[in-house]
N, C-alpha and C. Protein backbone atom coordinates (compact mmCIF):
# COMPACT_ATOMS: atom_id res chain seq x y z
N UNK A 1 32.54 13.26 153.17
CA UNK A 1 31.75 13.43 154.40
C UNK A 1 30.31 12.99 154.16
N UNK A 2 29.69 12.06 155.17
CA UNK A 2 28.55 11.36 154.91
C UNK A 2 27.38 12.65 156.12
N UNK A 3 26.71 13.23 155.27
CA UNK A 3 25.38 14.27 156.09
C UNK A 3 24.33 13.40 156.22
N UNK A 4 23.88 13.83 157.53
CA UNK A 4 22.21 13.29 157.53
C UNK A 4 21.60 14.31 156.80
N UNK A 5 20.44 13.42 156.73
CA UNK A 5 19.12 14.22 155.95
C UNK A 5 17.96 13.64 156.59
N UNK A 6 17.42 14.64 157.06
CA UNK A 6 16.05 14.30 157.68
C UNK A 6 14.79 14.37 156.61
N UNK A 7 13.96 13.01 156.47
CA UNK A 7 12.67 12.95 155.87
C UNK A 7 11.70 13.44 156.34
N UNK A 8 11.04 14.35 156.01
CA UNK A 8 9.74 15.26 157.19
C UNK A 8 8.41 13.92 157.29
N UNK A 9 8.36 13.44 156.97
CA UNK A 9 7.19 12.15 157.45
C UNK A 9 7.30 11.20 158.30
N UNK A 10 6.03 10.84 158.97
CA UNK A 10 5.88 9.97 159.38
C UNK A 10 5.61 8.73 159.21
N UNK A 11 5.95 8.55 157.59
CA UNK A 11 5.45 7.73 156.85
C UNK A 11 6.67 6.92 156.58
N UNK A 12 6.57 5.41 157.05
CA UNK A 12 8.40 4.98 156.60
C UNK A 12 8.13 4.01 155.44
N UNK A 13 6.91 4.33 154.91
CA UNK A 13 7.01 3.54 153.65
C UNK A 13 7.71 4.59 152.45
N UNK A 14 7.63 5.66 152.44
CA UNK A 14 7.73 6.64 152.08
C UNK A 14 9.48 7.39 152.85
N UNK A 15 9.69 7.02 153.56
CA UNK A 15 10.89 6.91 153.82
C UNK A 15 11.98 5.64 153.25
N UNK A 16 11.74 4.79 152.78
CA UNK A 16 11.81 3.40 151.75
C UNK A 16 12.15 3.96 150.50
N UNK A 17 11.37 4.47 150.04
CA UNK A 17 11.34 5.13 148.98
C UNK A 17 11.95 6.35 148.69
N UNK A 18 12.51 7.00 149.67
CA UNK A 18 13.42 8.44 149.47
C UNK A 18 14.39 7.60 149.88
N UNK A 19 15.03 6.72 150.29
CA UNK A 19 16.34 5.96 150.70
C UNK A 19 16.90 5.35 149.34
N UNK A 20 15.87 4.80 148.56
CA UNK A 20 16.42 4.05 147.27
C UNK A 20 16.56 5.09 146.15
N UNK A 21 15.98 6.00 146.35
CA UNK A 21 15.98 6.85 145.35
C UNK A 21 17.60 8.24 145.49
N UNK A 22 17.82 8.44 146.43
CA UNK A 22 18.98 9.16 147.04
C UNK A 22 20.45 8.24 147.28
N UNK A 23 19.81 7.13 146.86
CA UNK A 23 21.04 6.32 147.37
C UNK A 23 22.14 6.32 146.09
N UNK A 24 23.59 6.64 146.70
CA UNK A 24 24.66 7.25 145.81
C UNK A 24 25.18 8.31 146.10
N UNK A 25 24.64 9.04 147.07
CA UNK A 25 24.72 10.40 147.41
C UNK A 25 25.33 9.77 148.90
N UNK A 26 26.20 10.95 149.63
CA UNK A 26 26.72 11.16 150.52
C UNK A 26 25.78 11.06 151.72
N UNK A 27 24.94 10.39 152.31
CA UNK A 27 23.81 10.79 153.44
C UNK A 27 23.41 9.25 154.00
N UNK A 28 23.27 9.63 154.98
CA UNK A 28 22.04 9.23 156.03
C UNK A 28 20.70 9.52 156.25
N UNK A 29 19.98 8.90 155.36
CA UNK A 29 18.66 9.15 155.27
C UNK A 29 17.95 8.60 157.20
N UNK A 30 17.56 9.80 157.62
CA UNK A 30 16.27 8.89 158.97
C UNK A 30 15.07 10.00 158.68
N UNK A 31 14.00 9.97 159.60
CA UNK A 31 12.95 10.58 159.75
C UNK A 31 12.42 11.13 160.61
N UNK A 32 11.42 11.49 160.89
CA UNK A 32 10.75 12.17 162.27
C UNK A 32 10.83 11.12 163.41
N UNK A 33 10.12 10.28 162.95
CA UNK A 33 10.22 9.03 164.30
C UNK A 33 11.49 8.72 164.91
N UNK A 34 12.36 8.58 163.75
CA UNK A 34 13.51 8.21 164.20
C UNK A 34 14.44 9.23 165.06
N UNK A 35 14.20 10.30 164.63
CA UNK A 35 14.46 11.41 165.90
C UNK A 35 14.24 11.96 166.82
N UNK A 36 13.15 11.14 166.62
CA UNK A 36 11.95 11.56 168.09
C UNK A 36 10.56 12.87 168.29
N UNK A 37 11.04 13.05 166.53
CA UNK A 37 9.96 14.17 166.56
C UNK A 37 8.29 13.44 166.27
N UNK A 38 7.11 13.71 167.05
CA UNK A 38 5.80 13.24 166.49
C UNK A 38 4.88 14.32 166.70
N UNK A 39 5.54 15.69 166.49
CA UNK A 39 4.74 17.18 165.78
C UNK A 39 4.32 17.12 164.88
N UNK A 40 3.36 17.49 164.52
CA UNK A 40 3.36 17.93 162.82
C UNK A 40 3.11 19.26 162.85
N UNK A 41 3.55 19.80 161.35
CA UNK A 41 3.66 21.36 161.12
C UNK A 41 2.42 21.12 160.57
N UNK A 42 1.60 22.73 160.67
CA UNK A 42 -0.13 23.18 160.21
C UNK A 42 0.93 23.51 159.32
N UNK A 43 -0.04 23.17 158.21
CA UNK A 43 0.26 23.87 156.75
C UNK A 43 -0.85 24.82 156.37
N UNK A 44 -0.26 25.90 156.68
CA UNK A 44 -1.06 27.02 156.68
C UNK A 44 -0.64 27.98 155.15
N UNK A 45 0.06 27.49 154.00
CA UNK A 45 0.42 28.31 152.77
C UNK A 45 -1.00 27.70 151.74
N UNK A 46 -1.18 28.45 150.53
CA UNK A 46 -1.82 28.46 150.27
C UNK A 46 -1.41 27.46 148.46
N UNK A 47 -0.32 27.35 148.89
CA UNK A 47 0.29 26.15 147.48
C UNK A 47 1.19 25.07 147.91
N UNK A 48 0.87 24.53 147.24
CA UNK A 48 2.33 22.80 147.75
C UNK A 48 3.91 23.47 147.84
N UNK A 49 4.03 24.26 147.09
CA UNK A 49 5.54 24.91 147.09
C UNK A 49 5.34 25.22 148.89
N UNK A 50 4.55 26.16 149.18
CA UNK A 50 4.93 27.18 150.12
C UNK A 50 4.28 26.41 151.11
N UNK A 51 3.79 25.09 151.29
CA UNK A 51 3.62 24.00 152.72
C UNK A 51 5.09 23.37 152.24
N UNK A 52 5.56 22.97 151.28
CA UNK A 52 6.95 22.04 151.82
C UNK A 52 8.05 22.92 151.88
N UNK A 53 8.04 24.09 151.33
CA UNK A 53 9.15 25.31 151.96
C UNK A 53 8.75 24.94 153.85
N UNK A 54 7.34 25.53 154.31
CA UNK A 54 7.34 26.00 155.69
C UNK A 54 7.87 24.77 156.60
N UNK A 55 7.07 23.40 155.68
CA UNK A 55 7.88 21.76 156.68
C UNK A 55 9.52 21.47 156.70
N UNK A 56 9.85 22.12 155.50
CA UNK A 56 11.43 21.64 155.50
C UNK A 56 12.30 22.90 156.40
N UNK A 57 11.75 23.93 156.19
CA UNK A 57 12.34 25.15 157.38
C UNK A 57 12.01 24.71 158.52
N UNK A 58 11.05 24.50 159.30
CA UNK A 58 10.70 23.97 160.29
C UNK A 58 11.15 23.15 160.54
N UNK A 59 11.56 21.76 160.27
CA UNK A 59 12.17 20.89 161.23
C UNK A 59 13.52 20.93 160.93
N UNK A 60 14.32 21.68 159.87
CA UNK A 60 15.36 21.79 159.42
C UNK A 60 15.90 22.86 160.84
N UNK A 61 15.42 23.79 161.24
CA UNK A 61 15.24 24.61 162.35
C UNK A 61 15.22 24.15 164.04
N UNK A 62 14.24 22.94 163.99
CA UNK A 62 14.19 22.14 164.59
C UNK A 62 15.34 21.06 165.39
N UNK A 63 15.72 21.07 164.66
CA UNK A 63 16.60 19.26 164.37
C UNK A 63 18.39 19.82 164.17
N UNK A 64 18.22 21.19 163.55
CA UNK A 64 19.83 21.62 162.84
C UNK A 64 20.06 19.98 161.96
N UNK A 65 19.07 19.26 161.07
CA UNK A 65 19.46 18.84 160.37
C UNK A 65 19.11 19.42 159.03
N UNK A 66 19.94 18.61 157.57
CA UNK A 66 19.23 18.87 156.36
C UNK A 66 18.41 18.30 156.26
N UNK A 67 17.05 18.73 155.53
CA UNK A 67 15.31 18.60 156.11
C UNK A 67 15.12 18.79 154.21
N UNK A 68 13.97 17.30 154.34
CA UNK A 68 13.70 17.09 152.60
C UNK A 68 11.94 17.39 152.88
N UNK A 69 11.00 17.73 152.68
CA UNK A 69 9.99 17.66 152.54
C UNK A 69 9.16 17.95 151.98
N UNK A 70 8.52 17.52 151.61
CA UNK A 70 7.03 17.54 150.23
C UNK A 70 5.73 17.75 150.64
N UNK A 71 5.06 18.47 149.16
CA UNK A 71 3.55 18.35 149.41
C UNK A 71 3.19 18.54 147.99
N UNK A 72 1.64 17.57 148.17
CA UNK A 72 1.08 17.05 147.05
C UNK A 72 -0.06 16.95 147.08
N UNK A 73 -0.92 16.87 145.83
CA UNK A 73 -2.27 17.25 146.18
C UNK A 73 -2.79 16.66 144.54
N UNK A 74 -3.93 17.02 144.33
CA UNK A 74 -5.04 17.00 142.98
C UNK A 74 -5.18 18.35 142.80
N UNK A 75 -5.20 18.50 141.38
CA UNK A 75 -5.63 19.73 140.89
C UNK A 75 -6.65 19.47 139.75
N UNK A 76 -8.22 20.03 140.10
CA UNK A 76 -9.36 19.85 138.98
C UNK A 76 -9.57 20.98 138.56
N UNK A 77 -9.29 21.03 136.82
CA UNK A 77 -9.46 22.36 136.58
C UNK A 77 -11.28 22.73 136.70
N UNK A 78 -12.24 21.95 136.19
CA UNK A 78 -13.43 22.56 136.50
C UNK A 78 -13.72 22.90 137.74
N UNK A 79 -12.80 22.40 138.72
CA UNK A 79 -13.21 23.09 140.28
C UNK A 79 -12.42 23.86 140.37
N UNK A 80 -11.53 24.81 139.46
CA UNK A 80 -10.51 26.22 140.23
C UNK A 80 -9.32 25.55 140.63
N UNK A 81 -9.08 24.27 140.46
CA UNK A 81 -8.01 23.91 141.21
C UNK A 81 -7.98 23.27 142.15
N UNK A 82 -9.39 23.35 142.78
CA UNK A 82 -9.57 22.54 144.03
C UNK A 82 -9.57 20.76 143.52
N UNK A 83 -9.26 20.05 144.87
CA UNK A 83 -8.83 20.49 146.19
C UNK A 83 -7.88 20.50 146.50
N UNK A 84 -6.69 20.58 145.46
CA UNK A 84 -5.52 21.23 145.81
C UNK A 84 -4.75 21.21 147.17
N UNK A 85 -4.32 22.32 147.50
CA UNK A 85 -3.76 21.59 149.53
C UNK A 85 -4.38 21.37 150.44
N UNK A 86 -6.39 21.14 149.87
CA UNK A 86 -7.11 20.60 150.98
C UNK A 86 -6.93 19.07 150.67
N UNK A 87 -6.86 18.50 149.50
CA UNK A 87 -6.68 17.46 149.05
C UNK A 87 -6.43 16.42 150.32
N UNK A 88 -6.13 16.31 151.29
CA UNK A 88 -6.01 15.27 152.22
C UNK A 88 -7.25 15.48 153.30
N UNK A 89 -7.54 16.61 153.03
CA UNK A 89 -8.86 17.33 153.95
C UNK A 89 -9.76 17.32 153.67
N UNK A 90 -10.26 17.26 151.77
CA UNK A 90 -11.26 17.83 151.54
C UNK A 90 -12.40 17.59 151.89
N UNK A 91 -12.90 15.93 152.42
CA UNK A 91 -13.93 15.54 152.74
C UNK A 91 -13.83 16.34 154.32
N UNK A 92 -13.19 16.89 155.31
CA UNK A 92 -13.32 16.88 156.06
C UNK A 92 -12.24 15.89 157.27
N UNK A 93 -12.49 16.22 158.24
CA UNK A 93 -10.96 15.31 159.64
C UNK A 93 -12.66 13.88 159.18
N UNK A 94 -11.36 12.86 159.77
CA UNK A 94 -11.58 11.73 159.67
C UNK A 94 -12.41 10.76 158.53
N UNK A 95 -12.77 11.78 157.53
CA UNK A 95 -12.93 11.39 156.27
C UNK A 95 -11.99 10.13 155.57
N UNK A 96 -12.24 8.94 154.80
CA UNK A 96 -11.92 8.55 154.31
C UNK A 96 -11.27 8.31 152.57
N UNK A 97 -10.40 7.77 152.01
CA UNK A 97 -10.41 8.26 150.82
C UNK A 97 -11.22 7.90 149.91
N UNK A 98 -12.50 7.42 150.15
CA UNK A 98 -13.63 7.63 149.26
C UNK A 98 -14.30 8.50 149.18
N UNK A 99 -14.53 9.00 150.45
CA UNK A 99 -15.13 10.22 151.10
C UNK A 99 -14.53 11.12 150.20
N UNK A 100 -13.49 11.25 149.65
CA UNK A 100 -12.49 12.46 149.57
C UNK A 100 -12.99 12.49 148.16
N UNK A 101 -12.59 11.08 147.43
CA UNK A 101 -12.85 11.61 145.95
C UNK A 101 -14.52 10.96 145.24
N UNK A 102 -15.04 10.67 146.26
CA UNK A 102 -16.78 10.76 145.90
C UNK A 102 -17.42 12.57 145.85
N UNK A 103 -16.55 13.09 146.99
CA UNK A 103 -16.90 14.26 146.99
C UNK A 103 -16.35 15.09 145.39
N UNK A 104 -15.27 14.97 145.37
CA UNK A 104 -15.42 15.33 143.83
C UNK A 104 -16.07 14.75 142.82
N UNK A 105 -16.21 13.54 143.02
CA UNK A 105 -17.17 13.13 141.62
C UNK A 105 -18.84 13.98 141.68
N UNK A 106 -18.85 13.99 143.18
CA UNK A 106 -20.28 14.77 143.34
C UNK A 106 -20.38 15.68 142.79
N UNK A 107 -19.24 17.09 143.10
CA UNK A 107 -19.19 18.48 142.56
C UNK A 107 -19.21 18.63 140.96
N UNK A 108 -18.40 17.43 140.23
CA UNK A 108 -18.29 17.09 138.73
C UNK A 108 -19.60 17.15 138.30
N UNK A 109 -20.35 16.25 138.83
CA UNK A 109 -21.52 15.66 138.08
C UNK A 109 -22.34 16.78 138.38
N UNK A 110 -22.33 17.58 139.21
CA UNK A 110 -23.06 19.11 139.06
C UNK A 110 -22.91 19.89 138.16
N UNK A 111 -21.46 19.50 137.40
CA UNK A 111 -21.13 20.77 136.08
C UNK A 111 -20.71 19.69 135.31
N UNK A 112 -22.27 18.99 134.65
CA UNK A 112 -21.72 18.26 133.85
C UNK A 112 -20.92 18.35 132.19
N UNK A 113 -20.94 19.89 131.83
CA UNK A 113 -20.47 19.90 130.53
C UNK A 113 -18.93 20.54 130.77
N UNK A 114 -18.58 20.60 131.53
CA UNK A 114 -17.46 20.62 132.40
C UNK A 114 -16.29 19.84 132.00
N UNK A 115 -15.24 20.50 131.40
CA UNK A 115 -13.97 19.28 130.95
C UNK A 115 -13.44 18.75 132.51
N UNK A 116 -13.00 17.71 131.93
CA UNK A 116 -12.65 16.76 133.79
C UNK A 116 -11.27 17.09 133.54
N UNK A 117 -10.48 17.59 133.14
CA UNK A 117 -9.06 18.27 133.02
C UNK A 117 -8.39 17.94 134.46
N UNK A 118 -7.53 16.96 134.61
CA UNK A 118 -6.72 17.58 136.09
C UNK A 118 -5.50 16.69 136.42
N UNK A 119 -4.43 17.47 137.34
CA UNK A 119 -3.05 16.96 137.44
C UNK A 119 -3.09 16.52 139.06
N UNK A 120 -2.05 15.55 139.17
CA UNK A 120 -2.00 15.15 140.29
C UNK A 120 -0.06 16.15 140.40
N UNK A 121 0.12 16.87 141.54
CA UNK A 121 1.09 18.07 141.76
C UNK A 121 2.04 17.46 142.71
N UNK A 122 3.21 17.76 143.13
CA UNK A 122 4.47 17.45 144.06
C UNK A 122 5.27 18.37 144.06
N UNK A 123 5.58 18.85 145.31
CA UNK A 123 6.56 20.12 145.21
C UNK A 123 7.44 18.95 146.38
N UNK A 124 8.74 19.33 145.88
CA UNK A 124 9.92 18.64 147.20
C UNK A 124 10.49 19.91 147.26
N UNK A 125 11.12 20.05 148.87
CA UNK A 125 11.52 21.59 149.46
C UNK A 125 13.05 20.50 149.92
N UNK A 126 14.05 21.61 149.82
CA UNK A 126 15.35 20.70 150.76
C UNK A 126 15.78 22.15 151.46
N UNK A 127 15.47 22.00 152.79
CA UNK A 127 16.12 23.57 153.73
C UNK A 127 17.43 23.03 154.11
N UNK A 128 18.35 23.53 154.58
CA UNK A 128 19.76 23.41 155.43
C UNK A 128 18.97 24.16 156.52
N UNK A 129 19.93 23.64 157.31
CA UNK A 129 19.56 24.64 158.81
C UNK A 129 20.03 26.03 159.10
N UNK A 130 20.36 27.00 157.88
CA UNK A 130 20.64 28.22 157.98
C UNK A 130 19.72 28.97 157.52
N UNK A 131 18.67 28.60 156.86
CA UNK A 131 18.02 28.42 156.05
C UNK A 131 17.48 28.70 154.74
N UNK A 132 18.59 28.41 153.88
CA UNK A 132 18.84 28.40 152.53
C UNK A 132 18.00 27.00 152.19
N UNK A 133 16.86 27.40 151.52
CA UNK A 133 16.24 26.42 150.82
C UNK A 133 15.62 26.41 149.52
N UNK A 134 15.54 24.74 148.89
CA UNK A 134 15.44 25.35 147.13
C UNK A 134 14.25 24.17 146.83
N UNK A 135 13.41 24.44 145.24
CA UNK A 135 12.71 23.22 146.03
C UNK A 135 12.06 22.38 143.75
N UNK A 136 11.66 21.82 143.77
CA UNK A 136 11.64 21.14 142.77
C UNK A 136 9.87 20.55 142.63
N UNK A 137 9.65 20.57 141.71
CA UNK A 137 8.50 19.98 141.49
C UNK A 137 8.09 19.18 140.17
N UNK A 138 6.61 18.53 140.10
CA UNK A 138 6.51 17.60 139.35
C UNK A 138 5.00 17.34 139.32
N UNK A 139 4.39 17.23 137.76
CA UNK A 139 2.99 16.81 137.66
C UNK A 139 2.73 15.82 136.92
N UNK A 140 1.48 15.53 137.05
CA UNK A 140 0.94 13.96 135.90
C UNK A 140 -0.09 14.58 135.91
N UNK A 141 -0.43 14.45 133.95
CA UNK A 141 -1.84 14.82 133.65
C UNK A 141 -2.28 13.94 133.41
N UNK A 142 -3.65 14.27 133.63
CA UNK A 142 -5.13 13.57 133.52
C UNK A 142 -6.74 13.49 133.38
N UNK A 143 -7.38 13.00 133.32
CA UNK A 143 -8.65 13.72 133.36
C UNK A 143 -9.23 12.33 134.85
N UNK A 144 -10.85 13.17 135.45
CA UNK A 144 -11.00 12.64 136.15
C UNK A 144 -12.40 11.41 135.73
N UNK A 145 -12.16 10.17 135.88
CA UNK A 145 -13.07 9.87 135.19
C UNK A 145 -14.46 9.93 136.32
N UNK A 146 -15.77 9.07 135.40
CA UNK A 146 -16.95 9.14 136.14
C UNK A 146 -17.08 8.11 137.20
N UNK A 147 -16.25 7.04 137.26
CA UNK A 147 -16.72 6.71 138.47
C UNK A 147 -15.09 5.74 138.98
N UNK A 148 -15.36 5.50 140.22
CA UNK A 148 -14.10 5.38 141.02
C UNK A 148 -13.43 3.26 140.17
N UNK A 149 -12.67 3.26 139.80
CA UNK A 149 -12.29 2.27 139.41
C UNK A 149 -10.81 1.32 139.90
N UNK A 150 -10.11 0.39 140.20
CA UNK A 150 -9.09 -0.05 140.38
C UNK A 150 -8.73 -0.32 141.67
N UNK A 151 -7.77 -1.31 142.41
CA UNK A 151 -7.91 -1.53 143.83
C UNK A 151 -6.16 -1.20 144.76
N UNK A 152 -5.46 -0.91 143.18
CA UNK A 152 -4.07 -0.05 143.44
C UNK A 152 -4.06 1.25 144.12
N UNK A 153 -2.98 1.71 144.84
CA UNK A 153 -2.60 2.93 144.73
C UNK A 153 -3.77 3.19 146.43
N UNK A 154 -3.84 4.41 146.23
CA UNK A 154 -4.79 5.08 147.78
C UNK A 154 -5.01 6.54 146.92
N UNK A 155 -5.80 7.17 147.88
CA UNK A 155 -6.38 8.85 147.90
C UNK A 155 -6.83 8.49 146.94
N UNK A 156 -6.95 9.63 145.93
CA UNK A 156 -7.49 9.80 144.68
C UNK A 156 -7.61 8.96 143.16
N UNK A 157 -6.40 8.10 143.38
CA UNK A 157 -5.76 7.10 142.30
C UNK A 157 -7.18 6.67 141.47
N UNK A 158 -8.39 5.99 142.23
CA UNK A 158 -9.10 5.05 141.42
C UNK A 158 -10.24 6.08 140.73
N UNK A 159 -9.86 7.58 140.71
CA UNK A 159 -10.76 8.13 139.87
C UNK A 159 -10.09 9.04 139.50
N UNK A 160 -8.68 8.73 139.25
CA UNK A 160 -7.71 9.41 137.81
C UNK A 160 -7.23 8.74 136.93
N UNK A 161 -7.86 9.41 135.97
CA UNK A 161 -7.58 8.37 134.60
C UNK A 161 -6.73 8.67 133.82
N UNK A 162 -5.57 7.75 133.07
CA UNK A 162 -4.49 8.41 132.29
C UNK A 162 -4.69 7.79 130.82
N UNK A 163 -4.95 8.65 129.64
CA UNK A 163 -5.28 8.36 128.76
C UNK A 163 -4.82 7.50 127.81
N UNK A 164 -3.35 7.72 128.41
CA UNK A 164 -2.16 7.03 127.66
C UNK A 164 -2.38 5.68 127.75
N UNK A 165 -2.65 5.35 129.46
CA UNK A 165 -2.62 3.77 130.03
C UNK A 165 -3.82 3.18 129.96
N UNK A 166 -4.76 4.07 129.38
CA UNK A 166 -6.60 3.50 129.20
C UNK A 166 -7.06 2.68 130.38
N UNK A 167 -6.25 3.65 131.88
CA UNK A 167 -6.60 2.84 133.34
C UNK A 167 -6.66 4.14 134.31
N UNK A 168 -7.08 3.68 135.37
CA UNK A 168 -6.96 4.85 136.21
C UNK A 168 -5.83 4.38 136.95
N UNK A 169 -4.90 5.35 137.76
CA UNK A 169 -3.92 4.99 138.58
C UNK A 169 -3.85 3.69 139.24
N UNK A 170 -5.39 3.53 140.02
CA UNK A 170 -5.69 2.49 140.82
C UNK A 170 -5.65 0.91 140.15
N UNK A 171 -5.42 1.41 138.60
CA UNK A 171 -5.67 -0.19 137.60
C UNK A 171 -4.49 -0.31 137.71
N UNK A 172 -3.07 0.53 137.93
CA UNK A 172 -1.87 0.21 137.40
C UNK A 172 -1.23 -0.40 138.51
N UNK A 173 0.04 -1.11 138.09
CA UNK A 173 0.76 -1.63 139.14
C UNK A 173 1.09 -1.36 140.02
N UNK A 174 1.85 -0.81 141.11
CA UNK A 174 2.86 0.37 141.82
C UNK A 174 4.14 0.69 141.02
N UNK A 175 4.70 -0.04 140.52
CA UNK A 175 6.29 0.02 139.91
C UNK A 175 5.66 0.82 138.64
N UNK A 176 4.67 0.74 138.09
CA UNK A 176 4.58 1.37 136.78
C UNK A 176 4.25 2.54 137.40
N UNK A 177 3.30 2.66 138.19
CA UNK A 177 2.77 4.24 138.55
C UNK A 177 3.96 4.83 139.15
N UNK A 178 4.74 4.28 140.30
CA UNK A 178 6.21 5.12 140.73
C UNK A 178 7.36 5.73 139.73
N UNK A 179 6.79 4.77 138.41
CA UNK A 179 8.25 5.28 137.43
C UNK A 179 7.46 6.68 136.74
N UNK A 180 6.52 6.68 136.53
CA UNK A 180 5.77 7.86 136.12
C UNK A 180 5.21 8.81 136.67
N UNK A 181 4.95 8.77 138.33
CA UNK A 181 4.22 9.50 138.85
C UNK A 181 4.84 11.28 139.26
N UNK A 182 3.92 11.64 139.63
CA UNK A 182 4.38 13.21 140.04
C UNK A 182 5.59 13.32 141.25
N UNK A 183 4.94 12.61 142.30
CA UNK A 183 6.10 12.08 142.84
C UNK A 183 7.21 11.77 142.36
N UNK A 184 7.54 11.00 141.96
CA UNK A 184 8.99 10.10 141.21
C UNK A 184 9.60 11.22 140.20
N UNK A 185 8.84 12.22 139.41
CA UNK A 185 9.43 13.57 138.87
C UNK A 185 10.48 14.40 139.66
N UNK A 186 9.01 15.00 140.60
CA UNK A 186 9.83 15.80 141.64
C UNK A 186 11.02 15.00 142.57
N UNK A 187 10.64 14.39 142.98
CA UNK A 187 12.01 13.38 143.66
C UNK A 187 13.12 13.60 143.00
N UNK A 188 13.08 13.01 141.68
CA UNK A 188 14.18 12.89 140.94
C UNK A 188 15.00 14.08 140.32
N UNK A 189 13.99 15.03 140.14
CA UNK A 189 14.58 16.45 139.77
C UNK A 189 14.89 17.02 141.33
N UNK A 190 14.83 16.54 142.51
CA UNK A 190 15.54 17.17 143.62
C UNK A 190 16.49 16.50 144.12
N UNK A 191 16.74 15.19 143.61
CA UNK A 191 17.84 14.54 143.47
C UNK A 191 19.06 15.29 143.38
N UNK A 192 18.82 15.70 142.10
CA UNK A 192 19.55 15.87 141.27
C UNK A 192 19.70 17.44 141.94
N UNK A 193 19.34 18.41 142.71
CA UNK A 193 19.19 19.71 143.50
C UNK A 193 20.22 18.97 144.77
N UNK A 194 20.12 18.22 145.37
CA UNK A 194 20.56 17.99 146.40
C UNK A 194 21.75 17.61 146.06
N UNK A 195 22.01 17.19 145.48
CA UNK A 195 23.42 16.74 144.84
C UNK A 195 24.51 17.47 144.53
N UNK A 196 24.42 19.16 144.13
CA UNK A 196 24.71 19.97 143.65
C UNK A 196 24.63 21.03 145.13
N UNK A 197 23.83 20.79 145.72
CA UNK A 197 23.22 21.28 147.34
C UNK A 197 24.86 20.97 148.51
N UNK A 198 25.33 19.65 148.16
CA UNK A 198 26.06 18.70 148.87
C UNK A 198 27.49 19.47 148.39
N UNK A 199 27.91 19.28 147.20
CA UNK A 199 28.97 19.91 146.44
C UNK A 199 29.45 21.08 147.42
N UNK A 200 28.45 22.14 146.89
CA UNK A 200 28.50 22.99 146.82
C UNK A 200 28.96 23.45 148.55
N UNK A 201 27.83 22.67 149.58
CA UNK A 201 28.25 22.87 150.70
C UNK A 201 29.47 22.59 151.35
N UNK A 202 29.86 21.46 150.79
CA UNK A 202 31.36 20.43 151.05
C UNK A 202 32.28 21.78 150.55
N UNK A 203 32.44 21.93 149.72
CA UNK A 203 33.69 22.77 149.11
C UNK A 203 33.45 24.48 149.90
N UNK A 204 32.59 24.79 150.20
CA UNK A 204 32.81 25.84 151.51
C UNK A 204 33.17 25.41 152.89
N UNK A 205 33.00 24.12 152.86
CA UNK A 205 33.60 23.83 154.55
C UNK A 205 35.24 23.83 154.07
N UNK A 206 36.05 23.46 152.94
CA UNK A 206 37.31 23.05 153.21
C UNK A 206 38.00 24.32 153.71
């Protein structure tokens, strides 16, 4: 039996990318657009787990489809963690992503003896529409460097630096950063959840 699975974004590049990665599995990958939804859920939790729990209950609720959805962010340890699930906010609505991570380089360079310590985070949530949901996650460490570098990648990329690659995200390719990224973790470890998700559901319907 072939299930849909609904992608919580509006993003179909990013719907591209959960299609190739799921593909092998029993499903019909579509998305919000494609169903006609153009709501978005307030993410009102206070961690990436507990915004892609509330998005994948929600339209999973919504839709009575199976509902995949994520959230992801920066985590600086000299800022507490911030900006964390403001991370798409932090500069503020209509801020740009320079805006976003100039503003941290600003707050850095205020505490300059300050280790630049920090992970880029991914939680993936998968609800059913009863709502039994389980959810997977994934980080990349890093430090943040001093100034914004590289013309790859978006958000935060050109002022996270990976020590290993002596580049910031923004220097690296896409195919190299997707095989390593926080993203591509969590994905793949909910892959591998959904899969077992599918089983499990199939053999209670017979």
């Amino acid at each position: 039996m072939t299930r849909r699975l609904l992608v919580a974004t509006h993003n179909p590049g990013k719907v591209t990318e959960y299609k190739s990665l799921l593909a092998g599995l029993h499903l019909a990958v579509t998305w919000l657009d494609e169903v006609g939804i153009s709501e978005d859920v307030e993410e009102t939790e206070d961690t990436f787990e507990g915004n892609a729990i509330l998005k994948a209950r929600y339209y999973a609720s919504l839709t009575g489809l199976w509902t995949w959805a994520d959230d992801s962010g920066l985590e600086v340890d000299a800022l507490d963690g911030r900006p964390g699930v403001l991370s798409a906010r932090y500069a503020g609505e209509g801020a740009t992503d320079a805006d976003r991570y100039r503003k941290v380089l600003g707050e850095l360079a205020a505490l300059p003896d300050a280790p630049r310590t920090a992970r880029f985070r991914c939680v993936v949530a998968v609800a059913q529409p009863g709502g039994k949901v389980d959810t997977r996650d994934g980080t990349l460490e890093g430090v943040i460097a001093h100034e914004p570098k590289g013309s790859h990648g978006f958000g935060y990329d050109p002022i996270f630096y990976i020590p290993g690659f002596q580049a910031t995200l923004a220097e690296l390719e896409r195919g190299v950063k997707n095989e390593m990224s926080h993203r591509a973790e969590a994905a793949a470890k909910a892959r591998e959840m959904l899969g077992v998700m599918l089983s499990e559901a199939e053999g209670g319907e017979e």
